[in-house]
Protein backbone atom coordinates (compact mmCIF):
# COMPACT_ATOMS: atom_id res chain seq x y z
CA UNK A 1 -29.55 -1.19 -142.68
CA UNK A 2 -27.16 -2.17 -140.07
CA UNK A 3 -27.75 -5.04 -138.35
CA UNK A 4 -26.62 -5.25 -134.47
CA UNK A 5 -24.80 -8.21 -133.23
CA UNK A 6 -26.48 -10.26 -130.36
CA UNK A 7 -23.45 -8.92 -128.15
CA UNK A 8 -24.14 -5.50 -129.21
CA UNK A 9 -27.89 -5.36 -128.07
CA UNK A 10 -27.74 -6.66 -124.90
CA UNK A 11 -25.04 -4.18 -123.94
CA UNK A 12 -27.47 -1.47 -125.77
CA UNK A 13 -30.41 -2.73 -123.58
CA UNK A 14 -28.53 -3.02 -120.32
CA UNK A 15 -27.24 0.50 -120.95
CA UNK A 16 -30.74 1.29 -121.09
CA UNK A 17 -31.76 -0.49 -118.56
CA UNK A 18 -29.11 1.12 -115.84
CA UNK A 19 -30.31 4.91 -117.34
CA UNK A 20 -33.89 3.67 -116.83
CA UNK A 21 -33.13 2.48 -113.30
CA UNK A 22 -31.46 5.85 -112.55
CA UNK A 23 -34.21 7.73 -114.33
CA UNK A 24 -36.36 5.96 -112.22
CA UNK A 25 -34.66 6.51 -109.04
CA UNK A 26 -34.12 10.21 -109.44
CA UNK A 27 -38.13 10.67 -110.15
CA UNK A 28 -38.11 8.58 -106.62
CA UNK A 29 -36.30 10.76 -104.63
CA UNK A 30 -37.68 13.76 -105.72
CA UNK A 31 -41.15 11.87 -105.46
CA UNK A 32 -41.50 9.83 -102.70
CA UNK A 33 -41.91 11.15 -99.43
CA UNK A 34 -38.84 9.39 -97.70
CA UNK A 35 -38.64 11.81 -94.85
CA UNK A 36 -42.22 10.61 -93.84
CA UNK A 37 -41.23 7.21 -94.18
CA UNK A 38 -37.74 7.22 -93.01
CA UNK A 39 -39.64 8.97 -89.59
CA UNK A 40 -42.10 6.47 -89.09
CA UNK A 41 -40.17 3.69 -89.18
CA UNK A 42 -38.05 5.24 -86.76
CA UNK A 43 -40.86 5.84 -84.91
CA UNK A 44 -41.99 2.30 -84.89
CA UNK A 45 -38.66 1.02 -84.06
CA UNK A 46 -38.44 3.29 -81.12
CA UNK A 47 -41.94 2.59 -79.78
CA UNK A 48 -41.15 -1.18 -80.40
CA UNK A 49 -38.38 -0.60 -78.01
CA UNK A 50 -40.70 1.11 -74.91
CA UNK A 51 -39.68 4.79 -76.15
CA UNK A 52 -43.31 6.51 -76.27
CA UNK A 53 -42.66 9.44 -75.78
CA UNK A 54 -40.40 10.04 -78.15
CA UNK A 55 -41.13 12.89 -80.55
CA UNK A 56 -39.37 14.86 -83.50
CA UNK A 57 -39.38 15.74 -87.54
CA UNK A 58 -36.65 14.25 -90.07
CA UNK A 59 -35.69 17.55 -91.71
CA UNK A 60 -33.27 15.93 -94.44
CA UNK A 61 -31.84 12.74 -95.78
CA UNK A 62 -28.71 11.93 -97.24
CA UNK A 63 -26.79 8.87 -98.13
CA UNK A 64 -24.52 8.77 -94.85
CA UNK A 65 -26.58 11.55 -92.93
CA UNK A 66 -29.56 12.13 -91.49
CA UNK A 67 -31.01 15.65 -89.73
CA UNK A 68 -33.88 15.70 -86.99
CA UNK A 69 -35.51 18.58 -86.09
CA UNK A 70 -38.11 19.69 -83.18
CA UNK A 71 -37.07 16.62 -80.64
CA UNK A 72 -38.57 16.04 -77.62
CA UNK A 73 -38.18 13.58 -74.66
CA UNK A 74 -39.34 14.01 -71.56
CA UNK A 75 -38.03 17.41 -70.71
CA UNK A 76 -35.10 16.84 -73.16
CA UNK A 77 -35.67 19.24 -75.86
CA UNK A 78 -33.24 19.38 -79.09
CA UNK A 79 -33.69 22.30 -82.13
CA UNK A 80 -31.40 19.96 -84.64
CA UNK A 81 -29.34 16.49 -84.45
CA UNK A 82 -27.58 14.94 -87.10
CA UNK A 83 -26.81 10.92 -87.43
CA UNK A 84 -24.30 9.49 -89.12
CA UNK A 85 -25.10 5.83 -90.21
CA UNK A 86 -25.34 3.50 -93.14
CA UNK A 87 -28.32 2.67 -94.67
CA UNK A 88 -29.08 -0.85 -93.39
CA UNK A 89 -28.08 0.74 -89.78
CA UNK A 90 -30.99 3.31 -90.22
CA UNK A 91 -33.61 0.50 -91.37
CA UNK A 92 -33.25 -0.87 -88.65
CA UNK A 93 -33.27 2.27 -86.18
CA UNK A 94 -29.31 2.11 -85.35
CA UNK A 95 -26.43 4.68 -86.00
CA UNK A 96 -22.73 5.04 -85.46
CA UNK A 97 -22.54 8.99 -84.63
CA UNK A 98 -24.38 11.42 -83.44
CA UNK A 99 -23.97 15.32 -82.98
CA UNK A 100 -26.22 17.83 -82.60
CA UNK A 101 -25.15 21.96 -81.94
CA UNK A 102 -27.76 22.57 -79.28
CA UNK A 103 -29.49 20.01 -76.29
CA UNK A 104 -31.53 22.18 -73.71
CA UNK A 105 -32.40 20.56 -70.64
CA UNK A 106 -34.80 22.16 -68.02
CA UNK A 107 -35.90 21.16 -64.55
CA UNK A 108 -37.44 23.22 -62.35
CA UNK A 109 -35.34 27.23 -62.25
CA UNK A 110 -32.15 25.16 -63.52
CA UNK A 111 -31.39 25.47 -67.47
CA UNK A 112 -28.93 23.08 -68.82
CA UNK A 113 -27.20 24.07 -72.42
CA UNK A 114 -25.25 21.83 -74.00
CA UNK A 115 -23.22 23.31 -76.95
CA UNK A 116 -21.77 20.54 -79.93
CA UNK A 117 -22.24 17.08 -78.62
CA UNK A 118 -20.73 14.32 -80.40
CA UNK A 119 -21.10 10.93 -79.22
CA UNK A 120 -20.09 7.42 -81.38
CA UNK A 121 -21.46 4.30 -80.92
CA UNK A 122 -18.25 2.56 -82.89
CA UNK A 123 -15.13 4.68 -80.69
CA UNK A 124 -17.79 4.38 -77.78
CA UNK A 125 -16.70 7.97 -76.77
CA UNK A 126 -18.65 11.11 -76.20
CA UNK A 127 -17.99 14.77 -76.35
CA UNK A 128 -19.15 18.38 -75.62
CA UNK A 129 -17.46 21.38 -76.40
CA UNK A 130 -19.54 23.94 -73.64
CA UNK A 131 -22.05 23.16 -71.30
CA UNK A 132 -23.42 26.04 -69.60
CA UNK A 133 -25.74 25.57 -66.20
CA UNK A 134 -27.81 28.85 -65.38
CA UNK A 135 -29.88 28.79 -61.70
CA UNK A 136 -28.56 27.01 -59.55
CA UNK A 137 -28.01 28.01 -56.34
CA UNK A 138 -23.84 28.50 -57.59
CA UNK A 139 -22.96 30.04 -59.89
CA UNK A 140 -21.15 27.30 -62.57
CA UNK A 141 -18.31 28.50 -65.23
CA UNK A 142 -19.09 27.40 -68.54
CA UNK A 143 -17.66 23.66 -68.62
CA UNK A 144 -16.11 20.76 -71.22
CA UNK A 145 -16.54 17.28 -70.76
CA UNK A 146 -15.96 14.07 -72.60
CA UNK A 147 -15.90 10.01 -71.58
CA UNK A 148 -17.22 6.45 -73.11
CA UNK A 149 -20.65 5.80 -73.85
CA UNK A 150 -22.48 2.22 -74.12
CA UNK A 151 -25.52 1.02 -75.46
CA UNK A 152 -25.93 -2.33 -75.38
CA UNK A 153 -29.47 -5.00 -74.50
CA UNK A 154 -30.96 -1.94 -74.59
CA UNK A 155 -29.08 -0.24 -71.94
CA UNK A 156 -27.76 3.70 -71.82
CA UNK A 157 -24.69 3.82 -70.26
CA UNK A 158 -22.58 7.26 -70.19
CA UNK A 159 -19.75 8.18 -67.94
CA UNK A 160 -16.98 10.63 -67.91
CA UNK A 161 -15.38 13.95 -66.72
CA UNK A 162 -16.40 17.68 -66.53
CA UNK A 163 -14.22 20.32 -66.12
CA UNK A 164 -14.58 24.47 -66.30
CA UNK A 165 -13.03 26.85 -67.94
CA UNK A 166 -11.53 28.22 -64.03
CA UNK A 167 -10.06 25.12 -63.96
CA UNK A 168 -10.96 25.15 -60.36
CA UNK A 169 -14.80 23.43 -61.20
CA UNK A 170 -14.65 19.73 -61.72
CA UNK A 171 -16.80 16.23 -61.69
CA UNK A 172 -17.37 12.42 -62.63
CA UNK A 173 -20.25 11.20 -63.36
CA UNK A 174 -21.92 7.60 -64.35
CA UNK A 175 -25.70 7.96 -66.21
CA UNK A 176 -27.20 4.45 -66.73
CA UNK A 177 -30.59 3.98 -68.60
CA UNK A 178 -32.30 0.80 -69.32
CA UNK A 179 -34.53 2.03 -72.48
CA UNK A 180 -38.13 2.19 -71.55
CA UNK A 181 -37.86 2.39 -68.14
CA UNK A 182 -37.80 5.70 -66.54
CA UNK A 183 -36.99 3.85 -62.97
CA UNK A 184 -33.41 3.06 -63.80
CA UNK A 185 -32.87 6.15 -65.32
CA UNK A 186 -29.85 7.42 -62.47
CA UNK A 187 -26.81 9.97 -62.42
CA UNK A 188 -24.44 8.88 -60.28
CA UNK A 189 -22.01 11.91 -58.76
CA UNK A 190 -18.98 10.11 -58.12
CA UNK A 191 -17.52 13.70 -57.33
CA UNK A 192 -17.45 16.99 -58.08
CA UNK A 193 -16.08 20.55 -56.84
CA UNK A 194 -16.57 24.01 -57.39
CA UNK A 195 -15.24 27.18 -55.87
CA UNK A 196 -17.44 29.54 -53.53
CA UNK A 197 -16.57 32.57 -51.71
CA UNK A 198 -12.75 32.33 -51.94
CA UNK A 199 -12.58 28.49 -50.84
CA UNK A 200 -14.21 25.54 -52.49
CA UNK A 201 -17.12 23.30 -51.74
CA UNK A 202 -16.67 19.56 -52.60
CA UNK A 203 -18.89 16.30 -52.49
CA UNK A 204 -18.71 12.60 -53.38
CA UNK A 205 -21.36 9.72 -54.38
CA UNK A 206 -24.08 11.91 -55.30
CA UNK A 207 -27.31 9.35 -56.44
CA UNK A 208 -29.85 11.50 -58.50
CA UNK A 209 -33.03 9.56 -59.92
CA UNK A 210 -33.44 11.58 -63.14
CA UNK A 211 -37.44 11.21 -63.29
CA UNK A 212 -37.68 11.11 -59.37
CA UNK A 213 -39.41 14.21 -58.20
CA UNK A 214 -37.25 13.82 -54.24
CA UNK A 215 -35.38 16.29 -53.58
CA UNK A 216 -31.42 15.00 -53.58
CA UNK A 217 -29.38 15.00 -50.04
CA UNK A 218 -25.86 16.43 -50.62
CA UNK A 219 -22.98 16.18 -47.82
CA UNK A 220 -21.11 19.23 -48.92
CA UNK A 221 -17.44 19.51 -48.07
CA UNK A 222 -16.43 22.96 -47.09
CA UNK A 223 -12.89 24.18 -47.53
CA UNK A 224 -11.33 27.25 -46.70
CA UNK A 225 -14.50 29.46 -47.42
CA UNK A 226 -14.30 33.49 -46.48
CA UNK A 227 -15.89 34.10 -43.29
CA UNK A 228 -16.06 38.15 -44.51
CA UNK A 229 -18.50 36.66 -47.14
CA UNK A 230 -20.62 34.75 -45.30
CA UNK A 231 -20.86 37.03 -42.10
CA UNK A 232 -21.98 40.12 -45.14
CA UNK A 233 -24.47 38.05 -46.58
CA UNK A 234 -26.08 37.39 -42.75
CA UNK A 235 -25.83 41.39 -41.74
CA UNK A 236 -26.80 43.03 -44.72
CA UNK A 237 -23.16 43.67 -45.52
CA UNK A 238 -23.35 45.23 -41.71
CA UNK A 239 -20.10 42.80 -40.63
CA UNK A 240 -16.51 42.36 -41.74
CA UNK A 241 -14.10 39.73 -40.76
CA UNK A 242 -10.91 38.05 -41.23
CA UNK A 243 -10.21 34.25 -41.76
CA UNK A 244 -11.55 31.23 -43.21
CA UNK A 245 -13.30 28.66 -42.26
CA UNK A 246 -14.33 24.73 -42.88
CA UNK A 247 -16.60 22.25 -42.23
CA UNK A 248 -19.65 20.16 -43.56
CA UNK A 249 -23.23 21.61 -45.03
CA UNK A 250 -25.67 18.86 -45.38
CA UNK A 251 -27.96 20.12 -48.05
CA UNK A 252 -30.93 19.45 -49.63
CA UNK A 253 -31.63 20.58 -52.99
CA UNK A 254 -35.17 20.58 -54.39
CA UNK A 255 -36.21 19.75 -58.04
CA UNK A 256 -37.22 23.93 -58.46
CA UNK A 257 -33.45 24.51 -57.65
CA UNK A 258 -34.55 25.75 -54.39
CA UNK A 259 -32.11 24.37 -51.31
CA UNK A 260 -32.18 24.55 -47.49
CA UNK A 261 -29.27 23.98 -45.38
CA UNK A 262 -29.36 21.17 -42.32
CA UNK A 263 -27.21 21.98 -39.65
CA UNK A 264 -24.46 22.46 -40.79
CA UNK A 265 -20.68 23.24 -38.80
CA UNK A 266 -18.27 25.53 -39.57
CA UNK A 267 -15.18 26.39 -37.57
CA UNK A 268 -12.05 28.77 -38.05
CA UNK A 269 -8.37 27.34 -38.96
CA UNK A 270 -6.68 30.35 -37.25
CA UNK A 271 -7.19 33.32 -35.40
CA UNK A 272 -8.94 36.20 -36.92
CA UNK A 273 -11.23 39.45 -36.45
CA UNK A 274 -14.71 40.31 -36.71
CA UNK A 275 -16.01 43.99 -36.97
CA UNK A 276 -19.85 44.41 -36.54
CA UNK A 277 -21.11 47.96 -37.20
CA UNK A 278 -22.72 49.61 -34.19
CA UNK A 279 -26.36 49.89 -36.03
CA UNK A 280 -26.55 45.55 -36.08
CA UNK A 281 -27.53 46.05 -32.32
CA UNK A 282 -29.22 48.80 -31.79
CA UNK A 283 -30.50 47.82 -28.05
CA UNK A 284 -28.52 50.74 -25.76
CA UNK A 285 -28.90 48.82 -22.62
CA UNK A 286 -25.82 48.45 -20.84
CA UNK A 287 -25.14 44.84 -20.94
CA UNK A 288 -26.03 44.63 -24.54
CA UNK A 289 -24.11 48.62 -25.69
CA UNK A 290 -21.09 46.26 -23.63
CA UNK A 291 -21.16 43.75 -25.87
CA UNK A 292 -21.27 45.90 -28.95
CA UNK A 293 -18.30 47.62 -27.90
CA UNK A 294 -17.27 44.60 -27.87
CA UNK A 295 -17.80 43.38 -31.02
CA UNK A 296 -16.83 46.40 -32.75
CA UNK A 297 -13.22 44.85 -32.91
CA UNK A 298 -13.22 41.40 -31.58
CA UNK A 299 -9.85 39.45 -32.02
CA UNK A 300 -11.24 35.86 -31.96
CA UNK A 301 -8.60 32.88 -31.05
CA UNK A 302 -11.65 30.42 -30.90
CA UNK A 303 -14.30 30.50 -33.59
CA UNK A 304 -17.46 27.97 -34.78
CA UNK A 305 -20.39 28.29 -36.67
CA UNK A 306 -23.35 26.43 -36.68
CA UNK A 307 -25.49 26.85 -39.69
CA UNK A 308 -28.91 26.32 -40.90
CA UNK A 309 -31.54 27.33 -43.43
CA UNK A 310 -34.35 29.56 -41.12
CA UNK A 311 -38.35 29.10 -41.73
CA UNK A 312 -37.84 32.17 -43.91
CA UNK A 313 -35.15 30.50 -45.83
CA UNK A 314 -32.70 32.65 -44.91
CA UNK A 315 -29.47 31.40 -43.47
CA UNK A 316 -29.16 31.31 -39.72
CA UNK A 317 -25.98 31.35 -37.60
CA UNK A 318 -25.42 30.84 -34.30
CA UNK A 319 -21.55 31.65 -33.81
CA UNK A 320 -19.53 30.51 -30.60
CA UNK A 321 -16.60 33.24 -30.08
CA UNK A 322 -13.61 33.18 -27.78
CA UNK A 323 -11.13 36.20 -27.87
CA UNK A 324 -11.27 39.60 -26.77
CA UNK A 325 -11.38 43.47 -27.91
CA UNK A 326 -8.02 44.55 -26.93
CA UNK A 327 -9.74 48.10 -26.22
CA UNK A 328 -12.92 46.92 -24.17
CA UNK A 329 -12.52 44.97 -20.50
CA UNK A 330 -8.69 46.08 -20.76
CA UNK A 331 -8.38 43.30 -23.36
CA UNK A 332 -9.34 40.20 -21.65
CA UNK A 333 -10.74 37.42 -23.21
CA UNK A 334 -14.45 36.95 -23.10
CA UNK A 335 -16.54 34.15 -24.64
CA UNK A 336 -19.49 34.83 -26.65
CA UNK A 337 -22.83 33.35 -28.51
CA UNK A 338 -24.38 35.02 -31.08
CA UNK A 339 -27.29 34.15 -33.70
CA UNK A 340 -27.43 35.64 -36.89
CA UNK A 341 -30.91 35.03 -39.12
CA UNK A 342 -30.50 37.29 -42.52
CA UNK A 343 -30.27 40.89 -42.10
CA UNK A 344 -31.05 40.85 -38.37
CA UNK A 345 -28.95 39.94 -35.52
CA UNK A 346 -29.87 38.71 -31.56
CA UNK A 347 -27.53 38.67 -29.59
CA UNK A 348 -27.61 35.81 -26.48
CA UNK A 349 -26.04 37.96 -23.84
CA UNK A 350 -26.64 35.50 -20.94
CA UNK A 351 -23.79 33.32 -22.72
CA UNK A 352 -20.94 36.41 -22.58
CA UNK A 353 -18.54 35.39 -20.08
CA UNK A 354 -15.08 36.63 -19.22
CA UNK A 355 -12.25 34.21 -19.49
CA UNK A 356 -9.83 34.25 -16.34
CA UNK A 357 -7.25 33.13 -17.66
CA UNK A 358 -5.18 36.30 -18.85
CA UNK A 359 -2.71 34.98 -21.22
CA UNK A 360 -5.45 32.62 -23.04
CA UNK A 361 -5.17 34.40 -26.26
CA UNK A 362 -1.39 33.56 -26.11
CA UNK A 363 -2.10 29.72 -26.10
């Protein structure tokens, strides 16, 4: 019989001893349920730190990974996120990365879709490949945007730059959140612009309380917008015109996605024409047939627009117009008001006046 040297049984028993330990292990992980134990500790550590409601499944764990499932927060919803961490990091309910393939967000009509969002707490940078915006009151190109992220004492902090695929759509934006209170949870619009009807709107230092249910105040910058588009959408498609015009639109946009417009002003950069079809005024009185003969090719030199939302919440227009029909009062110049509220039109006759000055339209 072969005796074993002192030397060569402890290396025999710490060879066991290591396939024991893996043996061991291995009945563990197949065993144990660490998903369920890995997700209330998270749980704790997030409830610890004022997150309550807070809720989601840990599909899967691996050594550098870990995969959530069904998450909820507030009206944050996410089918699957992935963490990258180490293992002391997840104990104690921190991580380095993050990315998850799909974050919806809804408020109100407005969906917001978020497609591949990376974000690392060790680069402090953040990153999504498509976000998509569906009902708002514009229409939004699917955008990109990317920027730092910060959490430190607690604190949220995100900021970057969005940009659409038009490459006319753009924004900055600063998101603070002090975890576990919903109060300081704030967007911060430092500015953003977007194209409309041939010209662009624009606006700066927009504050938006994310839990607040106030509606948000926007001053909107209007630039070179086509009057043809926004004199078709008061008549029913009834009125065509040349030009564009600019101005401000102070708006207020409710937490449904529903907006009304607060007198706003509009005006004209150069002279233009506006063709109203007959049927708009269908009075056949002879001041008011005048002034649709008018109308029916009206060379304006001089144009503004004020604009509001109406009780209906259609738009209303009340439009101040200097020129003259070069076929109607031999072509002299006349000066005009006239309101526009959706698909009908009332004309304020009293206001038509001719201008005496013959060569005005040559000024």
């Amino acid at each position: 019989m072969q005796i074993l040297s002192q030397k060569e049984l402890l290396l025999k028993r710490f060879f066991f001893g290591v396939v024991s330990l893996v043996f061991i292990l291995m009945i563990a992980a197949y065993a144990l349920p660490w998903n369920k134990i890995i997700e209330q500790r998270l749980k704790s550590e997030a409830a610890a730190r004022g997150i309550s409601n807070l809720e989601f499944t840990v599909e899967s764990v691996e050594l550098d990974k870990i995969t959530f499932k069904a998450i909820t927060f507030g009206g944050l919803k996410l089918p699957v996120l992935s963490i990258n961490y180490n293992l002391m990091e997840l104990w104690h309910g921190n991580f380095r990365e993050i990315h998850a393939a799909d974050i919806n967000l809804k408020a109100g009509q407005v969906d917001v879709i978020l497609k591949d969002v990376y974000a690392s707490l060790v680069a402090k940078t953040w990153e999504v490949k498509a976000i998509n915006i569906v009902g708002t009151p514009v229409a939004l190109p699917s955008l990109a945007g990317n920027g730092k992220v910060e959490f430190t004492n607690n604190n949220l902090l995100l900021a970057g730059d969005i940009a659409g695929i038009d490459k006319k759509t753009s924004g900055s934006f600063i998101f603070n959140y002090l975890v576990g209170d919903e109060k300081t949870a704030n967007i911060k619009i430092t500015k953003a612009a977007i194209p409309w009807n041939e010209g662009m709107l624009s606006a700066q230092n927009i504050s938006i309380p994310l839990y607040s249910k106030n509606p948000v105040s926007i001053n909107l910058k209007v630039k070179q917008v086509s009057l043809n588009s926004l004199l078709a959408s008061a008549t029913g498609n009834r009125a065509t015109a040349t030009g564009v015009v600019s101005g401000t639109l102070p708006v207020v946009i409710n937490r449904d996605g529903s907006f009304i417009v607060k007198k706003g002003d509009l005006k004209a950069e150069d002279k233009g024409k506006i063709m109203l079809s007959p049927d708009v005024i269908p009075n056949d009185t002879p001041q008011v047939a005048l002034l649709r003969d008018v109308l029916k090719d009206f060379h304006y030199a001089v144009f503004a627009m004020g604009i509001e939302s109406a009780n209906d919440k259609q738009l209303s227009m009340l439009l101040s117009l200097e020129g003259n029909n070069p076929d109607v009062y031999n072509g002299r110049a006349v000066k005009l008001n006239v309101h526009l509220s959706g698909d009908v039109i009332d004309l304020v006759t009293r206001s038509m006046n001719i201008i005496n000055n013959p060569n005005y339209l040559t000024k």
